[in-house]
PDB file of N, CA and C in Angstrom:
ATOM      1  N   UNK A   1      22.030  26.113  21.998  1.00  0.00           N
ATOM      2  CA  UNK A   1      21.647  26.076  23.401  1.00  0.00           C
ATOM      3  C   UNK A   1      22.357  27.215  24.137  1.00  0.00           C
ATOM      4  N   UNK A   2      21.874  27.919  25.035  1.00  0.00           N
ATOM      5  CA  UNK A   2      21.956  28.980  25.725  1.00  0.00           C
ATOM      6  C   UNK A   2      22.562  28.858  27.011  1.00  0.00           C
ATOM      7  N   UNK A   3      23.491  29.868  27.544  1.00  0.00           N
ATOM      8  CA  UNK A   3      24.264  29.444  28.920  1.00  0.00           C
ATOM      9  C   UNK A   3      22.503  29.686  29.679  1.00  0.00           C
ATOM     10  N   UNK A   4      23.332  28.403  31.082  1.00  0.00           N
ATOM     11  CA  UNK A   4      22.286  28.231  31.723  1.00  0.00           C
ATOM     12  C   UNK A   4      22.763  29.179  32.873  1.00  0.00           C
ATOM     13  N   UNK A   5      21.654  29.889  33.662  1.00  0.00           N
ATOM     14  CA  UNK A   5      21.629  30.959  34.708  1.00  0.00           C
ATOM     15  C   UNK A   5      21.816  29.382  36.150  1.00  0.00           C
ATOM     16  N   UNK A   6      22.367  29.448  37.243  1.00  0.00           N
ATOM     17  CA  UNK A   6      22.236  28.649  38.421  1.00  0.00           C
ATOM     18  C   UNK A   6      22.312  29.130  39.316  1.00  0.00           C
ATOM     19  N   UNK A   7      21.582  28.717  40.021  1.00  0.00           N
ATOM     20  CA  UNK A   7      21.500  28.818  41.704  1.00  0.00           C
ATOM     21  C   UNK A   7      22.088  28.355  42.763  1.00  0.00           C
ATOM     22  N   UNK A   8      22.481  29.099  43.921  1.00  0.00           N
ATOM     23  CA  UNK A   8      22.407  27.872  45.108  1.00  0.00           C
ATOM     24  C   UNK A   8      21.469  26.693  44.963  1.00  0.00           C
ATOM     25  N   UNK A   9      20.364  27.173  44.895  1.00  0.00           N
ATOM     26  CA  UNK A   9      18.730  26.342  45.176  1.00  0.00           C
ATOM     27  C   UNK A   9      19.126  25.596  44.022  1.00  0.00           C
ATOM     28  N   UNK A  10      19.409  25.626  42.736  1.00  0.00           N
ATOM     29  CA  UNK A  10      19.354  24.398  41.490  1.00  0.00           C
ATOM     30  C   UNK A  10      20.788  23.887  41.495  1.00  0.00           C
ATOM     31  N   UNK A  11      21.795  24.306  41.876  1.00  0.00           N
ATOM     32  CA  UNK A  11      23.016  23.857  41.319  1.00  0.00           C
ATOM     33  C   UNK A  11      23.196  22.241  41.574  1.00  0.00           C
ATOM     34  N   UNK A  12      22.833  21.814  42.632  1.00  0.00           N
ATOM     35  CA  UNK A  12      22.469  20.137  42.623  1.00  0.00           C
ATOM     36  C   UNK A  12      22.039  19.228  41.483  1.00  0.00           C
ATOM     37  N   UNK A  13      21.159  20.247  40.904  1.00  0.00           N
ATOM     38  CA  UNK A  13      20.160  19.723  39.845  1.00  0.00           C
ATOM     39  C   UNK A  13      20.821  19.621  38.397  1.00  0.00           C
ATOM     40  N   UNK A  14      21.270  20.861  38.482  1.00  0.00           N
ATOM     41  CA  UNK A  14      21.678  21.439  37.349  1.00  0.00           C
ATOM     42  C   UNK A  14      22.821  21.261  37.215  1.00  0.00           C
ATOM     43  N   UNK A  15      23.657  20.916  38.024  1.00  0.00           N
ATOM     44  CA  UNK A  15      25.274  20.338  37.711  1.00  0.00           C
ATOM     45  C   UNK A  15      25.442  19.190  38.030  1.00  0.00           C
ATOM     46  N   UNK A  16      25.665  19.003  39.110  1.00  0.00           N
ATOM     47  CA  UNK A  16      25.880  17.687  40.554  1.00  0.00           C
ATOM     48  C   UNK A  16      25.194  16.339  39.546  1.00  0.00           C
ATOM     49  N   UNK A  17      23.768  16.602  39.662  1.00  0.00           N
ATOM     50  CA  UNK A  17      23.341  15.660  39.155  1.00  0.00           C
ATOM     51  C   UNK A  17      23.146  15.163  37.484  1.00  0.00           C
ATOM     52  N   UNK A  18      23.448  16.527  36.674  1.00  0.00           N
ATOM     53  CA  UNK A  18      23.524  16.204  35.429  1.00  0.00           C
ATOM     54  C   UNK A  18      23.532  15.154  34.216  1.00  0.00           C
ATOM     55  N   UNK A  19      23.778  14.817  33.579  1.00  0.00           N
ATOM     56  CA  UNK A  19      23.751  13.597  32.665  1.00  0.00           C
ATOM     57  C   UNK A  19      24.900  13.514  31.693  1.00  0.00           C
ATOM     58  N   UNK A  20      25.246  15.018  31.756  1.00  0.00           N
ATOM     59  CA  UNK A  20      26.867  15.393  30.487  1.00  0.00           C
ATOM     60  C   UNK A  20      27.369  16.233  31.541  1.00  0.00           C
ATOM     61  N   UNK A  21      28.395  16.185  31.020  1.00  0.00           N
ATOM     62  CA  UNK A  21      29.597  17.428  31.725  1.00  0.00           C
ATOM     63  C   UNK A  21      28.754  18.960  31.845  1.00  0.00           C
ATOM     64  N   UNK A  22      29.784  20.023  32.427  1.00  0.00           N
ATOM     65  CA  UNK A  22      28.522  21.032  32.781  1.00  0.00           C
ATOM     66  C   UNK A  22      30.207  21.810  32.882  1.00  0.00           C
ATOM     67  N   UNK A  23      30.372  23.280  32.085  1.00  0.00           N
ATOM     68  CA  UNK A  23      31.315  23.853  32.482  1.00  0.00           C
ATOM     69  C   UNK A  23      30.302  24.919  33.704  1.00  0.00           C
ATOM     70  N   UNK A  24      30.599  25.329  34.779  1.00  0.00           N
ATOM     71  CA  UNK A  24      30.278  26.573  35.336  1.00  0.00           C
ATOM     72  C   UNK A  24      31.506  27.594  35.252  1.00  0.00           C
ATOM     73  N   UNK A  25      30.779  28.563  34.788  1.00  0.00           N
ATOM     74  CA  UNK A  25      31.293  29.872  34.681  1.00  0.00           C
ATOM     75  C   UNK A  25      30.922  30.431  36.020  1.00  0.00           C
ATOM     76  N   UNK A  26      31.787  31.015  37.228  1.00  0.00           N
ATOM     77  CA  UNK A  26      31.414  31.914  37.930  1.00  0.00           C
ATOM     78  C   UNK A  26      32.231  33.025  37.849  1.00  0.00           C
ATOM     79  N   UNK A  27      31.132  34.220  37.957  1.00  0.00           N
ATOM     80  CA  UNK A  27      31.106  35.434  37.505  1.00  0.00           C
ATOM     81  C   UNK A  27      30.359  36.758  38.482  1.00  0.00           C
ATOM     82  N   UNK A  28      30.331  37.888  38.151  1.00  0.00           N
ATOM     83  CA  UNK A  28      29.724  38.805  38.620  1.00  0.00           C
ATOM     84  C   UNK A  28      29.876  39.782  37.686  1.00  0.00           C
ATOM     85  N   UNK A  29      28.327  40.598  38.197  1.00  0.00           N
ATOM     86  CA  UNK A  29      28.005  42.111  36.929  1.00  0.00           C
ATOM     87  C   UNK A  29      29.204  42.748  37.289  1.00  0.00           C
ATOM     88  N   UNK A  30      29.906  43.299  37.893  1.00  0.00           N
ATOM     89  CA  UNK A  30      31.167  44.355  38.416  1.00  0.00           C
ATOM     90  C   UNK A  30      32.293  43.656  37.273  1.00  0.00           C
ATOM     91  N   UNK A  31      32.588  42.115  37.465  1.00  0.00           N
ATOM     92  CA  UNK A  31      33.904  41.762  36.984  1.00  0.00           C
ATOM     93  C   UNK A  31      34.152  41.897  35.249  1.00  0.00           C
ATOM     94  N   UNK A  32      34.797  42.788  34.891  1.00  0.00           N
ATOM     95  CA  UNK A  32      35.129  43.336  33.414  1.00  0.00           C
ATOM     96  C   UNK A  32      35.539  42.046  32.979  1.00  0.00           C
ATOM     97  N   UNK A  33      36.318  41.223  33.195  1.00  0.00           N
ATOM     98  CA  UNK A  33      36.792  40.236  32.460  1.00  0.00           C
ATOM     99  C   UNK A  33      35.644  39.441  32.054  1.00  0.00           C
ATOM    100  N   UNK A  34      34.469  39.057  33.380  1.00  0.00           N
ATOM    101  CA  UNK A  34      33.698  37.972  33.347  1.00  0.00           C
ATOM    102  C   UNK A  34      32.435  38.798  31.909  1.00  0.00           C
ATOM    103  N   UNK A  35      32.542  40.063  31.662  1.00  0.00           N
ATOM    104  CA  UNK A  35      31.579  40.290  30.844  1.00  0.00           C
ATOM    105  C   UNK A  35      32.430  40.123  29.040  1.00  0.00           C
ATOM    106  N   UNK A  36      34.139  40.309  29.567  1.00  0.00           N
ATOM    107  CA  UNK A  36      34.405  40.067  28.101  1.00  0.00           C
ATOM    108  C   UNK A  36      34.458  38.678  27.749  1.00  0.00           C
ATOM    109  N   UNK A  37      33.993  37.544  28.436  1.00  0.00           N
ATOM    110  CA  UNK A  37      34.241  36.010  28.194  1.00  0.00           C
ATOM    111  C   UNK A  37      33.033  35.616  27.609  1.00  0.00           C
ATOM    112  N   UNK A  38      32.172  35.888  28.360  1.00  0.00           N
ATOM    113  CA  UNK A  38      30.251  35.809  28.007  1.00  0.00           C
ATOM    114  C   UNK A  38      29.946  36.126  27.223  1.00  0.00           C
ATOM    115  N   UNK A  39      30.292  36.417  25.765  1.00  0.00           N
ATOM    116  CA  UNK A  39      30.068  36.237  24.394  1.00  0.00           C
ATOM    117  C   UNK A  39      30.730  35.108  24.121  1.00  0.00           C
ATOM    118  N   UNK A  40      31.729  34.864  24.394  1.00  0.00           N
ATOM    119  CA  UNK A  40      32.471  33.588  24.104  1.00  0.00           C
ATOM    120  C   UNK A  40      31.468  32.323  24.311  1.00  0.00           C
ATOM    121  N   UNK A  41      31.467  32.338  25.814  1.00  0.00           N
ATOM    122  CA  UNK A  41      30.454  31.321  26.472  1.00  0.00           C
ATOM    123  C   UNK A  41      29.233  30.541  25.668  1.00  0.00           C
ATOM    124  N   UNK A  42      28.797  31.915  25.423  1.00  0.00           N
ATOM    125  CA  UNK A  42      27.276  31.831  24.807  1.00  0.00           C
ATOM    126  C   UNK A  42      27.786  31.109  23.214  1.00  0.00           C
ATOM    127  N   UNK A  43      28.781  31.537  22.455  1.00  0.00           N
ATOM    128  CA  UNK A  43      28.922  31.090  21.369  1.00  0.00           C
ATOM    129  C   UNK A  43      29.419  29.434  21.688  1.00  0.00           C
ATOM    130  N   UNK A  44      30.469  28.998  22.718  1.00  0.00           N
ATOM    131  CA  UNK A  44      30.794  27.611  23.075  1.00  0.00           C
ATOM    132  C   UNK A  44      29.670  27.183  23.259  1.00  0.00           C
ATOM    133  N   UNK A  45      28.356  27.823  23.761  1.00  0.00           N
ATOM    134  CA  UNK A  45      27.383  26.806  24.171  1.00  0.00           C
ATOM    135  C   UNK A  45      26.425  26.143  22.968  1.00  0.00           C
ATOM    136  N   UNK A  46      26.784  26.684  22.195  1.00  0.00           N
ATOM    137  CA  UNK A  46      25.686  27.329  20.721  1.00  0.00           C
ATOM    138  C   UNK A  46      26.756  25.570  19.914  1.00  0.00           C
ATOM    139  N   UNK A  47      27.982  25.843  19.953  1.00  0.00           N
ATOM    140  CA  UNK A  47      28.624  25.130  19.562  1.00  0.00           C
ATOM    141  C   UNK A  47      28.769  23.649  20.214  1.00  0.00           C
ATOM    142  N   UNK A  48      29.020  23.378  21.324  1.00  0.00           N
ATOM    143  CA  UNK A  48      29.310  22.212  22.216  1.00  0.00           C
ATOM    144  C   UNK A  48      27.919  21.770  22.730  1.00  0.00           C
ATOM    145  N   UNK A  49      27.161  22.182  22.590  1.00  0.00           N
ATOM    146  CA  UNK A  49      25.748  22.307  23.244  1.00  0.00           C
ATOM    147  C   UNK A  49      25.714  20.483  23.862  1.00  0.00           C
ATOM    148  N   UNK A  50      25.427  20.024  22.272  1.00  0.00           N
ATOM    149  CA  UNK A  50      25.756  18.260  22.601  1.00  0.00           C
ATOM    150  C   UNK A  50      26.380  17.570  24.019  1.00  0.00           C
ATOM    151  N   UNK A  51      27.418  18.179  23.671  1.00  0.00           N
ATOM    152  CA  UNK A  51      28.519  18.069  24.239  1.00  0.00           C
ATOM    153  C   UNK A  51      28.582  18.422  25.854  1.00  0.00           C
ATOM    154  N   UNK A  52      28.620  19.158  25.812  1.00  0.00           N
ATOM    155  CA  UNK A  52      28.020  20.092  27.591  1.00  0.00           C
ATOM    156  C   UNK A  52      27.499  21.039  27.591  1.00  0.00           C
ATOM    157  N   UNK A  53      26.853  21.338  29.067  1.00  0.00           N
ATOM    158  CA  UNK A  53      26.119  22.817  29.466  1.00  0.00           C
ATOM    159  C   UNK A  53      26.871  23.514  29.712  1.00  0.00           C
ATOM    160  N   UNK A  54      26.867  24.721  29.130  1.00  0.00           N
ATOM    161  CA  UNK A  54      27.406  26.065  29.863  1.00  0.00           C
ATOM    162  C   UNK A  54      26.769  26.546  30.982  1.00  0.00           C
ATOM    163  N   UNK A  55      27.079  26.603  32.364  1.00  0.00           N
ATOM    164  CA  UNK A  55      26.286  27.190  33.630  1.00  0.00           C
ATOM    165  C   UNK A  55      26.917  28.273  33.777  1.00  0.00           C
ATOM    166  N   UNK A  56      26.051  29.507  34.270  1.00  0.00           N
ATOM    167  CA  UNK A  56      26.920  30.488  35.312  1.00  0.00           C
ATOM    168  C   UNK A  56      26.178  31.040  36.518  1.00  0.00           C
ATOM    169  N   UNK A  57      27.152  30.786  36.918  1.00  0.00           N
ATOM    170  CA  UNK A  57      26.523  31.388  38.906  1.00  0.00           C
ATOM    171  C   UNK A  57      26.977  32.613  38.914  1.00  0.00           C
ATOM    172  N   UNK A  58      26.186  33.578  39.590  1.00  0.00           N
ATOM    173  CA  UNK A  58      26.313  34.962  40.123  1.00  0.00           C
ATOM    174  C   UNK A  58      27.062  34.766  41.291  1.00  0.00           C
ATOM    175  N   UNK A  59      28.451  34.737  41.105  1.00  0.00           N
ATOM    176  CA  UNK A  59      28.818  34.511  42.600  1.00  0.00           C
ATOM    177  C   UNK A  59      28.372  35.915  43.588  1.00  0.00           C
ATOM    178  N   UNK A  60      27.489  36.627  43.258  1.00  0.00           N
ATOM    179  CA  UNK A  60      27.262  37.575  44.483  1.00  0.00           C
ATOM    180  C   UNK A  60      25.829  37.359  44.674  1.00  0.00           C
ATOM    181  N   UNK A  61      24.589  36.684  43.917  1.00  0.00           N
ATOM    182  CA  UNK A  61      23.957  36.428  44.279  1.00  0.00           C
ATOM    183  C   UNK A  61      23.711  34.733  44.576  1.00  0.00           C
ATOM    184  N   UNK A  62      24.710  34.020  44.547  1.00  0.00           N
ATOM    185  CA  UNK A  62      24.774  32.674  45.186  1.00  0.00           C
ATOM    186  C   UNK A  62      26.042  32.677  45.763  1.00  0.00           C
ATOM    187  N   UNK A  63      26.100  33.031  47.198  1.00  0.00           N
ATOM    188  CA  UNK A  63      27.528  33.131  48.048  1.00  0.00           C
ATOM    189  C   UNK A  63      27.972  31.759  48.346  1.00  0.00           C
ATOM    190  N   UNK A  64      26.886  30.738  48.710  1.00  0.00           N
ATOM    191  CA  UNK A  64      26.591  29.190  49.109  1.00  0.00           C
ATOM    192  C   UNK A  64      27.473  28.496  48.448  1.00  0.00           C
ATOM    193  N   UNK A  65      27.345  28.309  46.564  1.00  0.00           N
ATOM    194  CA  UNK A  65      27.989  27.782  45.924  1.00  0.00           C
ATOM    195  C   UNK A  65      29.387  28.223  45.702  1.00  0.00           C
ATOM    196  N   UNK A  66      29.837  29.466  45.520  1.00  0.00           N
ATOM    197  CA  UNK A  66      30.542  30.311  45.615  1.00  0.00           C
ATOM    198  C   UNK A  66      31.939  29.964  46.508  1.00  0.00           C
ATOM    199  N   UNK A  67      31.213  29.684  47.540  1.00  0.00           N
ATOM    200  CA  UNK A  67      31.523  29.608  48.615  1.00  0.00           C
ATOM    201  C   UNK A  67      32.334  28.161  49.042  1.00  0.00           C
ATOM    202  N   UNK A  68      31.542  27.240  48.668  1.00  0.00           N
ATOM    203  CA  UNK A  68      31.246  26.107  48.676  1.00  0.00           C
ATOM    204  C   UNK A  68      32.619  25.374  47.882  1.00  0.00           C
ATOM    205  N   UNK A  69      32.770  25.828  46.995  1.00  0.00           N
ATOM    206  CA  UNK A  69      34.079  25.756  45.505  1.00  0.00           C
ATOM    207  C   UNK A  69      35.364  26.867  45.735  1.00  0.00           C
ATOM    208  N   UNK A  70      34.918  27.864  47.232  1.00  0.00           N
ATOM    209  CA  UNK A  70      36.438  28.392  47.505  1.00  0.00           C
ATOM    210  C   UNK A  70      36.732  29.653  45.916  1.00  0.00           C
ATOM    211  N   UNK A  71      35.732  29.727  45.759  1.00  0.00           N
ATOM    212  CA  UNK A  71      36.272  30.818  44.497  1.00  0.00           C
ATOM    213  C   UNK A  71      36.425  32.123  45.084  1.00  0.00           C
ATOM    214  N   UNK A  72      37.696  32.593  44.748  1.00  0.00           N
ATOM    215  CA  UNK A  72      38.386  33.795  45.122  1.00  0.00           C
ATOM    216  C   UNK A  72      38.716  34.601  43.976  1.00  0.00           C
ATOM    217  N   UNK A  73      38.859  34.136  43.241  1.00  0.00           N
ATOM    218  CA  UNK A  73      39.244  35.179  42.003  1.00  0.00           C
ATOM    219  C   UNK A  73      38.202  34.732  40.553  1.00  0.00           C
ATOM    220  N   UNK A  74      37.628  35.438  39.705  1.00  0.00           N
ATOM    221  CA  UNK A  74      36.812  35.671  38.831  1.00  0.00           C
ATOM    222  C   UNK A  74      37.354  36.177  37.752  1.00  0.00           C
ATOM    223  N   UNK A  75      36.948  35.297  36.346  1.00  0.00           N
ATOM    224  CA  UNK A  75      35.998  34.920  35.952  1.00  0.00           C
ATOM    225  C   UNK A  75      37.197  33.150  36.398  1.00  0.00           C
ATOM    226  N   UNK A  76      36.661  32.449  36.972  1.00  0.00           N
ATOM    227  CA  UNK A  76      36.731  31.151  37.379  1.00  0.00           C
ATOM    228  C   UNK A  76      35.963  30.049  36.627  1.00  0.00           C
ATOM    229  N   UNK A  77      36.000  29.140  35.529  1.00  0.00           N
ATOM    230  CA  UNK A  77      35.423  28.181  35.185  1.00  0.00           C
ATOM    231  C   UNK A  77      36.123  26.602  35.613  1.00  0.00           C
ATOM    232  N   UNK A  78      34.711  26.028  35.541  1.00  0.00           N
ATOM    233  CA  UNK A  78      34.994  24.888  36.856  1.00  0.00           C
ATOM    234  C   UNK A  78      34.251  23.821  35.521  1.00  0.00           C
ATOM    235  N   UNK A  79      34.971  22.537  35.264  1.00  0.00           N
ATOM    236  CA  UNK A  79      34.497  21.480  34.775  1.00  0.00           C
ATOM    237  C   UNK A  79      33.885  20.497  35.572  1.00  0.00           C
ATOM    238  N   UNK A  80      32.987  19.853  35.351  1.00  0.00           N
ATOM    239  CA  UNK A  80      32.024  18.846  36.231  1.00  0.00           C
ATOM    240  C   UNK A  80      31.887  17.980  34.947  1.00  0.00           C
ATOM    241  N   UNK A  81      32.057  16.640  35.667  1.00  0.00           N
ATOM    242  CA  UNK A  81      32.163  15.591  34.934  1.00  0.00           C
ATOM    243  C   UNK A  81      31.456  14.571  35.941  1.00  0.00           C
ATOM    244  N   UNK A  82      30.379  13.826  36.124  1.00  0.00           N
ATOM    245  CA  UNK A  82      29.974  13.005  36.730  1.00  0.00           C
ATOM    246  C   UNK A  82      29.464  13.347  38.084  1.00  0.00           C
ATOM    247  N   UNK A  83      29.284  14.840  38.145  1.00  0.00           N
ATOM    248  CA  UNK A  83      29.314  15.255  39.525  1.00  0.00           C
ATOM    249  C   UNK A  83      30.226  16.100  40.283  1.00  0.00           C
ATOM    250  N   UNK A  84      31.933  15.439  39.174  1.00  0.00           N
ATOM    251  CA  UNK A  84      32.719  16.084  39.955  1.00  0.00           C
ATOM    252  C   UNK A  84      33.559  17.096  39.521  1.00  0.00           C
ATOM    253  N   UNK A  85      34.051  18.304  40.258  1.00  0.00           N
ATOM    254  CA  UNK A  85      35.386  19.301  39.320  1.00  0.00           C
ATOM    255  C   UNK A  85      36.394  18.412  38.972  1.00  0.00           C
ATOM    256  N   UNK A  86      36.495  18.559  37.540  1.00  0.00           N
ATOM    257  CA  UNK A  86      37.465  17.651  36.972  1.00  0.00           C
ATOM    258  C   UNK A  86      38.663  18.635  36.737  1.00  0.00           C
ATOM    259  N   UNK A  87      38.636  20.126  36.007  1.00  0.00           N
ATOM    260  CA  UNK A  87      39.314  21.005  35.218  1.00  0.00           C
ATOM    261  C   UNK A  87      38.910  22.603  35.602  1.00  0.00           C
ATOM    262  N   UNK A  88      39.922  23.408  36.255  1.00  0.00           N
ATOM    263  CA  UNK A  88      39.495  24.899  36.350  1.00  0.00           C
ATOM    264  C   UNK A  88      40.816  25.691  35.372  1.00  0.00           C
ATOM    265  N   UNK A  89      39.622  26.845  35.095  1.00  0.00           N
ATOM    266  CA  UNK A  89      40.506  27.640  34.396  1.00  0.00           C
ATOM    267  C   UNK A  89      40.261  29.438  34.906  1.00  0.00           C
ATOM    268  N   UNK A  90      41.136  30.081  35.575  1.00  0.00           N
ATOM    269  CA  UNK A  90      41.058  31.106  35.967  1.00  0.00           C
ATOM    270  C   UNK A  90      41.091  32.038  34.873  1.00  0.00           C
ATOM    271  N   UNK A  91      40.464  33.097  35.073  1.00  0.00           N
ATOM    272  CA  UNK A  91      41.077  33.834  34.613  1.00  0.00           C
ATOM    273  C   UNK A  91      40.129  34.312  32.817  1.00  0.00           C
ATOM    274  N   UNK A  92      40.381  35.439  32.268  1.00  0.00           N
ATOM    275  CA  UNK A  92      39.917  35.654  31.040  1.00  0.00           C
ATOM    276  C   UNK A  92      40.977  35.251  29.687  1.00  0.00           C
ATOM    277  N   UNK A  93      40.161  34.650  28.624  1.00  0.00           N
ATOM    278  CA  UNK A  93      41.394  34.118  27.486  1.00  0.00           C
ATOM    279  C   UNK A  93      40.345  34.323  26.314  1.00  0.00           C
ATOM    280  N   UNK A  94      40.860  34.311  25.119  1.00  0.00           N
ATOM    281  CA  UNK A  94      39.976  34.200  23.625  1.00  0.00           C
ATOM    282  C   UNK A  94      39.417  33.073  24.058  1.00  0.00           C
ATOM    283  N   UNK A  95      38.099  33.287  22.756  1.00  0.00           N
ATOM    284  CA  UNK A  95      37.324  32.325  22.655  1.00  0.00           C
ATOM    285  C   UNK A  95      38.184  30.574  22.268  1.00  0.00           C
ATOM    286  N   UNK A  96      39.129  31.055  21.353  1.00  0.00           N
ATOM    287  CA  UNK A  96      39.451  30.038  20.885  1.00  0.00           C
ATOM    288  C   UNK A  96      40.524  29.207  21.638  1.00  0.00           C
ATOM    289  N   UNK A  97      40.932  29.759  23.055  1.00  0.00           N
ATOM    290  CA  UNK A  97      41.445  28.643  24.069  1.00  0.00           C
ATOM    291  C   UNK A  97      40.553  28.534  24.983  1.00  0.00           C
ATOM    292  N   UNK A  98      39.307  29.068  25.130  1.00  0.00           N
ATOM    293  CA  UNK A  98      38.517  28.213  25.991  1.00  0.00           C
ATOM    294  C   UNK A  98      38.153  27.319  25.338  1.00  0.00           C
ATOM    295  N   UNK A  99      37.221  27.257  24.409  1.00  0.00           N
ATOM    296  CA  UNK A  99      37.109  26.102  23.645  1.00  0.00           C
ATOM    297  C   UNK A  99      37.642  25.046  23.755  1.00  0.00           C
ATOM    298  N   UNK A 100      38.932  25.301  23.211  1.00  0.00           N
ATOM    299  CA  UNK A 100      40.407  24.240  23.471  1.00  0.00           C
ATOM    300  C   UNK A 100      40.420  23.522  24.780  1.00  0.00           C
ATOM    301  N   UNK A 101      40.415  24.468  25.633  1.00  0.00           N
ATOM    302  CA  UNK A 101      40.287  23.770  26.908  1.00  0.00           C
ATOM    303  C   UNK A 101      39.206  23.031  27.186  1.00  0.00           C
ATOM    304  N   UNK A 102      38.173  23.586  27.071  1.00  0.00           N
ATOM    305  CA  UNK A 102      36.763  22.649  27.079  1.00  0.00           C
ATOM    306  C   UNK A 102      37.054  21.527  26.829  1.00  0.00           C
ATOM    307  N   UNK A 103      37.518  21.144  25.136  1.00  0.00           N
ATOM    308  CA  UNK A 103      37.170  20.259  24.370  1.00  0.00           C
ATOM    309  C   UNK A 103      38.594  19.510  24.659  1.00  0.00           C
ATOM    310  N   UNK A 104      39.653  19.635  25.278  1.00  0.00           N
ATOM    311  CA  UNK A 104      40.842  18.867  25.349  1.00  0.00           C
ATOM    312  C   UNK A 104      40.062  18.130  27.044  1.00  0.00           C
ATOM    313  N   UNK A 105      39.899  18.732  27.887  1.00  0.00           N
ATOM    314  CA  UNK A 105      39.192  18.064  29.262  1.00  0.00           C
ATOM    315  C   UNK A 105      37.847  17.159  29.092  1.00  0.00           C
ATOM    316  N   UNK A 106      36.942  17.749  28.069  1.00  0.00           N
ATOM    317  CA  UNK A 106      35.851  16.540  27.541  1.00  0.00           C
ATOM    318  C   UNK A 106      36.038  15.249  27.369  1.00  0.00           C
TER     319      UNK A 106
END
């Protein structure tokens, strides 16, 4: 399963209301870190798929959500569990402590 692209307009849908946990990745094309994580991502999603969605918001083309969650610094991942941020992790790391983190907050 493939990271999911979100919106202002879907993020309700697509996170909020969900059925499993949902990591969001927010990111932007400019941020170097957020492009060296997004192989990672895509491989956690491939892997955890079951388990949870990988989301990522353009925080420059969704300011709303962005906004909304107070994100100031990038690459920012946000755990949702029932609706709610359960777990954030700032910042760029190997694949193999995001994971970790994922799967220790699951």
């Amino acid at each position: 399963m493939a990271t999911k692209a979100v919106t202002d307009a879907s993020f309700a849908d697509d996170v909020i209301n969900s059925d499993k946990p949902v990591l969001v990745d927010f990111w932007a094309d400019w941020c170097g870190p957020c492009k060296m994580i997004a192989p990672a991502l895509e491989e956690i999603s491939e892997e955890l798929g079951e388990q949870v969605t990988i989301a990522k918001v353009d925080i420059m083309e969704n300011t709303e959500t962005a906004s909304a969650f107070g994100v100031q610094s990038i690459p920012l991942m946000v755990l949702f569990k029932g609706g709610q941020p359960v777990a954030h992790k700032l910042g760029a790391a190997p694949k193999s402590q995001i994971k970790s983190w994922i799967e220790s907050v699951l």
